[in-house]
N, C-alpha and C. Protein backbone atom coordinates (compact mmCIF):
# COMPACT_ATOMS: atom_id res chain seq x y z
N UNK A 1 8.54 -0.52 -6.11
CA UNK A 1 7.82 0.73 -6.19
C UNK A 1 8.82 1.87 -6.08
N UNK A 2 8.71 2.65 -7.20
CA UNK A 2 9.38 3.87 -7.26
C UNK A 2 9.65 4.65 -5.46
N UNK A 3 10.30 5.85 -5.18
CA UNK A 3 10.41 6.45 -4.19
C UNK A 3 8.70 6.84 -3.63
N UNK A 4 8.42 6.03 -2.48
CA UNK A 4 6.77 6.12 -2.25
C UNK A 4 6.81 7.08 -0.90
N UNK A 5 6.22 8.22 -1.06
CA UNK A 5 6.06 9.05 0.47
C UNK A 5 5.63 8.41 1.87
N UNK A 6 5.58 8.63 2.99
CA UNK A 6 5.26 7.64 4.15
C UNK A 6 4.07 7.43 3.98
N UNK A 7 4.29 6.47 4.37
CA UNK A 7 2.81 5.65 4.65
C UNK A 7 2.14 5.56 3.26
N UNK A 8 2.62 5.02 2.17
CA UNK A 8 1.93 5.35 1.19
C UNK A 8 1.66 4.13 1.09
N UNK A 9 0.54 4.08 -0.34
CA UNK A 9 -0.38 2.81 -0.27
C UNK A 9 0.57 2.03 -0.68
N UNK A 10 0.11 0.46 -0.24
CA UNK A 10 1.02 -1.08 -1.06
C UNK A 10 -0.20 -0.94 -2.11
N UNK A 11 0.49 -1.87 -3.09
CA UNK A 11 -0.31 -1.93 -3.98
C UNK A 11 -1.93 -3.17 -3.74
N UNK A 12 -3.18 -2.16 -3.76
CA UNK A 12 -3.81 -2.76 -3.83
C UNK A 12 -4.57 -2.53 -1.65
N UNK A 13 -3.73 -1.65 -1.34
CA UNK A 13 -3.74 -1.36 0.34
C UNK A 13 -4.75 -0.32 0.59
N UNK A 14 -6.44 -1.00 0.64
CA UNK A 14 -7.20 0.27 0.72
C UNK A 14 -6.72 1.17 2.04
N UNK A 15 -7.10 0.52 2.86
CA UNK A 15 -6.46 1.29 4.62
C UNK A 15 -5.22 2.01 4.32
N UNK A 16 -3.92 1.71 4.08
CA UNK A 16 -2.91 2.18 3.69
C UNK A 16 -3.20 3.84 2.91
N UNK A 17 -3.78 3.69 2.09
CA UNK A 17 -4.51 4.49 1.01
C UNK A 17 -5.20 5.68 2.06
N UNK A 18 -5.98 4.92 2.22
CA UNK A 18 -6.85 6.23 3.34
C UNK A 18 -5.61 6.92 4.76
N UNK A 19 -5.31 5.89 5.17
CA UNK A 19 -4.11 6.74 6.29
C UNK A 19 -3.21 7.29 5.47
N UNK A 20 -2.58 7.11 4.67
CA UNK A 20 -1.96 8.23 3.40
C UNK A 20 -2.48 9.39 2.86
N UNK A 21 -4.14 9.57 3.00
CA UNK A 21 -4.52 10.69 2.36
C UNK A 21 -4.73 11.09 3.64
N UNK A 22 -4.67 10.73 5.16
CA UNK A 22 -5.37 11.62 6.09
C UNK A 22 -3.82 12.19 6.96
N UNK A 23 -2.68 11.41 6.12
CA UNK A 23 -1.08 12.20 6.62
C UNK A 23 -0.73 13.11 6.33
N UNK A 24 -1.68 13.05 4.70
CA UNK A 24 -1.40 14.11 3.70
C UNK A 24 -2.09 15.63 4.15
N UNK A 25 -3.18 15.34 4.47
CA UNK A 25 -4.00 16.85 4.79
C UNK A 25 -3.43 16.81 6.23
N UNK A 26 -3.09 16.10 7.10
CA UNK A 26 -2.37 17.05 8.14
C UNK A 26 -1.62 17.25 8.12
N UNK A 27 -0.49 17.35 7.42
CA UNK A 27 0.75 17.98 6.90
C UNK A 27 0.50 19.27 6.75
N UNK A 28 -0.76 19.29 5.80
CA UNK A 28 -0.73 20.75 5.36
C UNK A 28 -1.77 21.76 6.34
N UNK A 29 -1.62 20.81 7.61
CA UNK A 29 -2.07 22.00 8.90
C UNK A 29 -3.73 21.75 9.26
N UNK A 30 -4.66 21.04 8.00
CA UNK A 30 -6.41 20.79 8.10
C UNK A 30 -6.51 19.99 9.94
N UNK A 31 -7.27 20.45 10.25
CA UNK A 31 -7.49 19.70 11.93
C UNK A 31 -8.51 17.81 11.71
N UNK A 32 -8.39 17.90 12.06
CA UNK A 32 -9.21 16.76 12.63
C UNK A 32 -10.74 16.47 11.73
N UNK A 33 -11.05 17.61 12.44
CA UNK A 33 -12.73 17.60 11.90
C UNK A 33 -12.73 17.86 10.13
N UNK A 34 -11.71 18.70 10.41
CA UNK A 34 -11.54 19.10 8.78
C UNK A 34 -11.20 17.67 7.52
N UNK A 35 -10.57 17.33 8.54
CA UNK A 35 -9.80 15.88 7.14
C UNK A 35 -11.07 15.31 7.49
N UNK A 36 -11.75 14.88 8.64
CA UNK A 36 -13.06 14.10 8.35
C UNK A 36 -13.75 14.20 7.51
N UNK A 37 -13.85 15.60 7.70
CA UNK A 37 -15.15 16.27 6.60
C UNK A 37 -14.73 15.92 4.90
N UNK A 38 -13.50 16.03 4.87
CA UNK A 38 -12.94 16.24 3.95
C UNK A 38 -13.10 14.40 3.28
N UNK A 39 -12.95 13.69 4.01
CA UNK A 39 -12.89 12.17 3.30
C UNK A 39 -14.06 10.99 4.11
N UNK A 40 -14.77 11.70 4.58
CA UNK A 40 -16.08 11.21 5.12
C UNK A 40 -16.03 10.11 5.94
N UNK A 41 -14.92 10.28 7.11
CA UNK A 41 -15.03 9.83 8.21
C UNK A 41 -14.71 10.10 9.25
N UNK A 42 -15.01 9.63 10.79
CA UNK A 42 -15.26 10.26 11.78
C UNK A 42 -13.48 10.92 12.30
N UNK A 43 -13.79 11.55 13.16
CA UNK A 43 -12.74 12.36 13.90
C UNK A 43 -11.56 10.99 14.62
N UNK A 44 -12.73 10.25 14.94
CA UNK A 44 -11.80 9.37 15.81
C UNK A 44 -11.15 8.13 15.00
N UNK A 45 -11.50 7.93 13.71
CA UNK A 45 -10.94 7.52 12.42
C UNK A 45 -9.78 8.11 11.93
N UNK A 46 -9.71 9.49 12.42
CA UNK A 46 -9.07 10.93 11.80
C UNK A 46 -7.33 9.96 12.44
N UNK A 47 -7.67 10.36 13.98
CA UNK A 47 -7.05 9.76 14.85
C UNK A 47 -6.70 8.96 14.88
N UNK A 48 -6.98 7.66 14.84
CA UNK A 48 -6.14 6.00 14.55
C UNK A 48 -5.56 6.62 13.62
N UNK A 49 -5.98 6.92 12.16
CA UNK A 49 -4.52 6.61 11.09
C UNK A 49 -3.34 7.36 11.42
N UNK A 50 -3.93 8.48 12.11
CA UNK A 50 -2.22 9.36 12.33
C UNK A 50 -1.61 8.84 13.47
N UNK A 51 -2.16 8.01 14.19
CA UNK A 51 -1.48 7.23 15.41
C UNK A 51 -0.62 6.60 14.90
N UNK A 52 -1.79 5.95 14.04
CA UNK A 52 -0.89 4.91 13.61
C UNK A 52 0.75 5.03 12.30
N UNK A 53 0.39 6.54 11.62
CA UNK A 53 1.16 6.85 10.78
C UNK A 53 2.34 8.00 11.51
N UNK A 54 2.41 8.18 12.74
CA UNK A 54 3.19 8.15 13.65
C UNK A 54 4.12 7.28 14.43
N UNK A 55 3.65 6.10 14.20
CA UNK A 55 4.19 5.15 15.24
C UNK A 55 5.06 4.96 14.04
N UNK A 56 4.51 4.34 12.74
CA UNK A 56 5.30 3.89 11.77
C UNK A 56 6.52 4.87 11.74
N UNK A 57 6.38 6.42 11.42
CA UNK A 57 7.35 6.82 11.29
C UNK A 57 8.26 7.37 12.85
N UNK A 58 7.50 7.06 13.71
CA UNK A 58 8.63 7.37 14.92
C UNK A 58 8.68 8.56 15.22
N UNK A 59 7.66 9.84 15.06
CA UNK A 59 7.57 11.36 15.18
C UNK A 59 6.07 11.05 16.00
N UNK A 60 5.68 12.36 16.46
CA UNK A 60 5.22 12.58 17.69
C UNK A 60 4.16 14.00 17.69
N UNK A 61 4.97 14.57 16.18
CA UNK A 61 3.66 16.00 15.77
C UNK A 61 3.47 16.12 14.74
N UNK A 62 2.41 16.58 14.06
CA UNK A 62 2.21 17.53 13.24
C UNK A 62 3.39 18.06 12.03
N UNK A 63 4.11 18.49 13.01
CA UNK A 63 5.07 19.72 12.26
C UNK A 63 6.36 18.42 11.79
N UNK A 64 6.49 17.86 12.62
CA UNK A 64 7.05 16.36 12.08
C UNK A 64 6.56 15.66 10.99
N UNK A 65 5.63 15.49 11.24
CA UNK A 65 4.94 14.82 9.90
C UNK A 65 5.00 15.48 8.84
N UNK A 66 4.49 17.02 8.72
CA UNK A 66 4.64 17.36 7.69
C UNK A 66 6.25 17.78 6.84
N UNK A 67 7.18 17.85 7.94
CA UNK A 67 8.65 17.87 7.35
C UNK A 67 8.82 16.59 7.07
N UNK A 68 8.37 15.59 7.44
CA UNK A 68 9.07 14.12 6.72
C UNK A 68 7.89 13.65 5.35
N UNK A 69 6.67 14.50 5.12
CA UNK A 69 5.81 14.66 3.83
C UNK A 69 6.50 15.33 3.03
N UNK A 70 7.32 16.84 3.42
CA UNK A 70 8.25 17.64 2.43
C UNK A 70 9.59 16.69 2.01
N UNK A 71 10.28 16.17 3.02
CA UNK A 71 10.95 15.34 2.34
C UNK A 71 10.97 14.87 1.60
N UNK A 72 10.16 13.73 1.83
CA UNK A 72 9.58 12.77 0.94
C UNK A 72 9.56 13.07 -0.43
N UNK A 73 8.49 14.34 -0.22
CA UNK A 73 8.27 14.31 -1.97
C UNK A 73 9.19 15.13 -2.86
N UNK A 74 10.62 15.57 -1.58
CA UNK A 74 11.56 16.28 -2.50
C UNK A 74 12.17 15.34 -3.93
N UNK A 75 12.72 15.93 -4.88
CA UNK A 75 12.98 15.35 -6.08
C UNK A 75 14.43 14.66 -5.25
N UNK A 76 14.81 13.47 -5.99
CA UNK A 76 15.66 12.57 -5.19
C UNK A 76 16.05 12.33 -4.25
N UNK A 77 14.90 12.46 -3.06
CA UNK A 77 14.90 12.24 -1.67
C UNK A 77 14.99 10.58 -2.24
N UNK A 78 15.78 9.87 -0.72
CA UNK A 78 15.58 8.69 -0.37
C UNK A 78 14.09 8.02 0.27
């Protein structure tokens, strides 16, 4: 797979998929309730995937996450 942003889906990785789109809107600052609303599940759903898409990447906020999302999708980032 080409250069894939964190946590991005394996092929065929529904879960993967969904904690990828809920890394994605908190990057760009949406709260909690908001990404719920936004992909129609609960707050505390909101929560596991970024736990969990925290642990994977070893950061601890927000503002972390979303600098290792800018990375990511810089043009020939690793």
């Amino acid at each position: 797979m080409p250069d894939a942003p964190p946590n991005a889906p394996a092929a065929g990785g529904g879960a993967d998929l969904r904690g990828f789109r809920v890394a994605r809107l908190a990057a760009q600052a949406l709260s909690n309730r908001d990404i719920a609303q936004a992909l129609f599940i609960t707050t505390k759903t909101v929560s596991d995937h970024l736990s969990s898409t925290y642990r994977k990447l070893n950061i601890n906020t927000r503002d972390q996450l979303a600098t290792a999302m800018a990375a990511h999708a810089q043009p020939g980032s690793p």
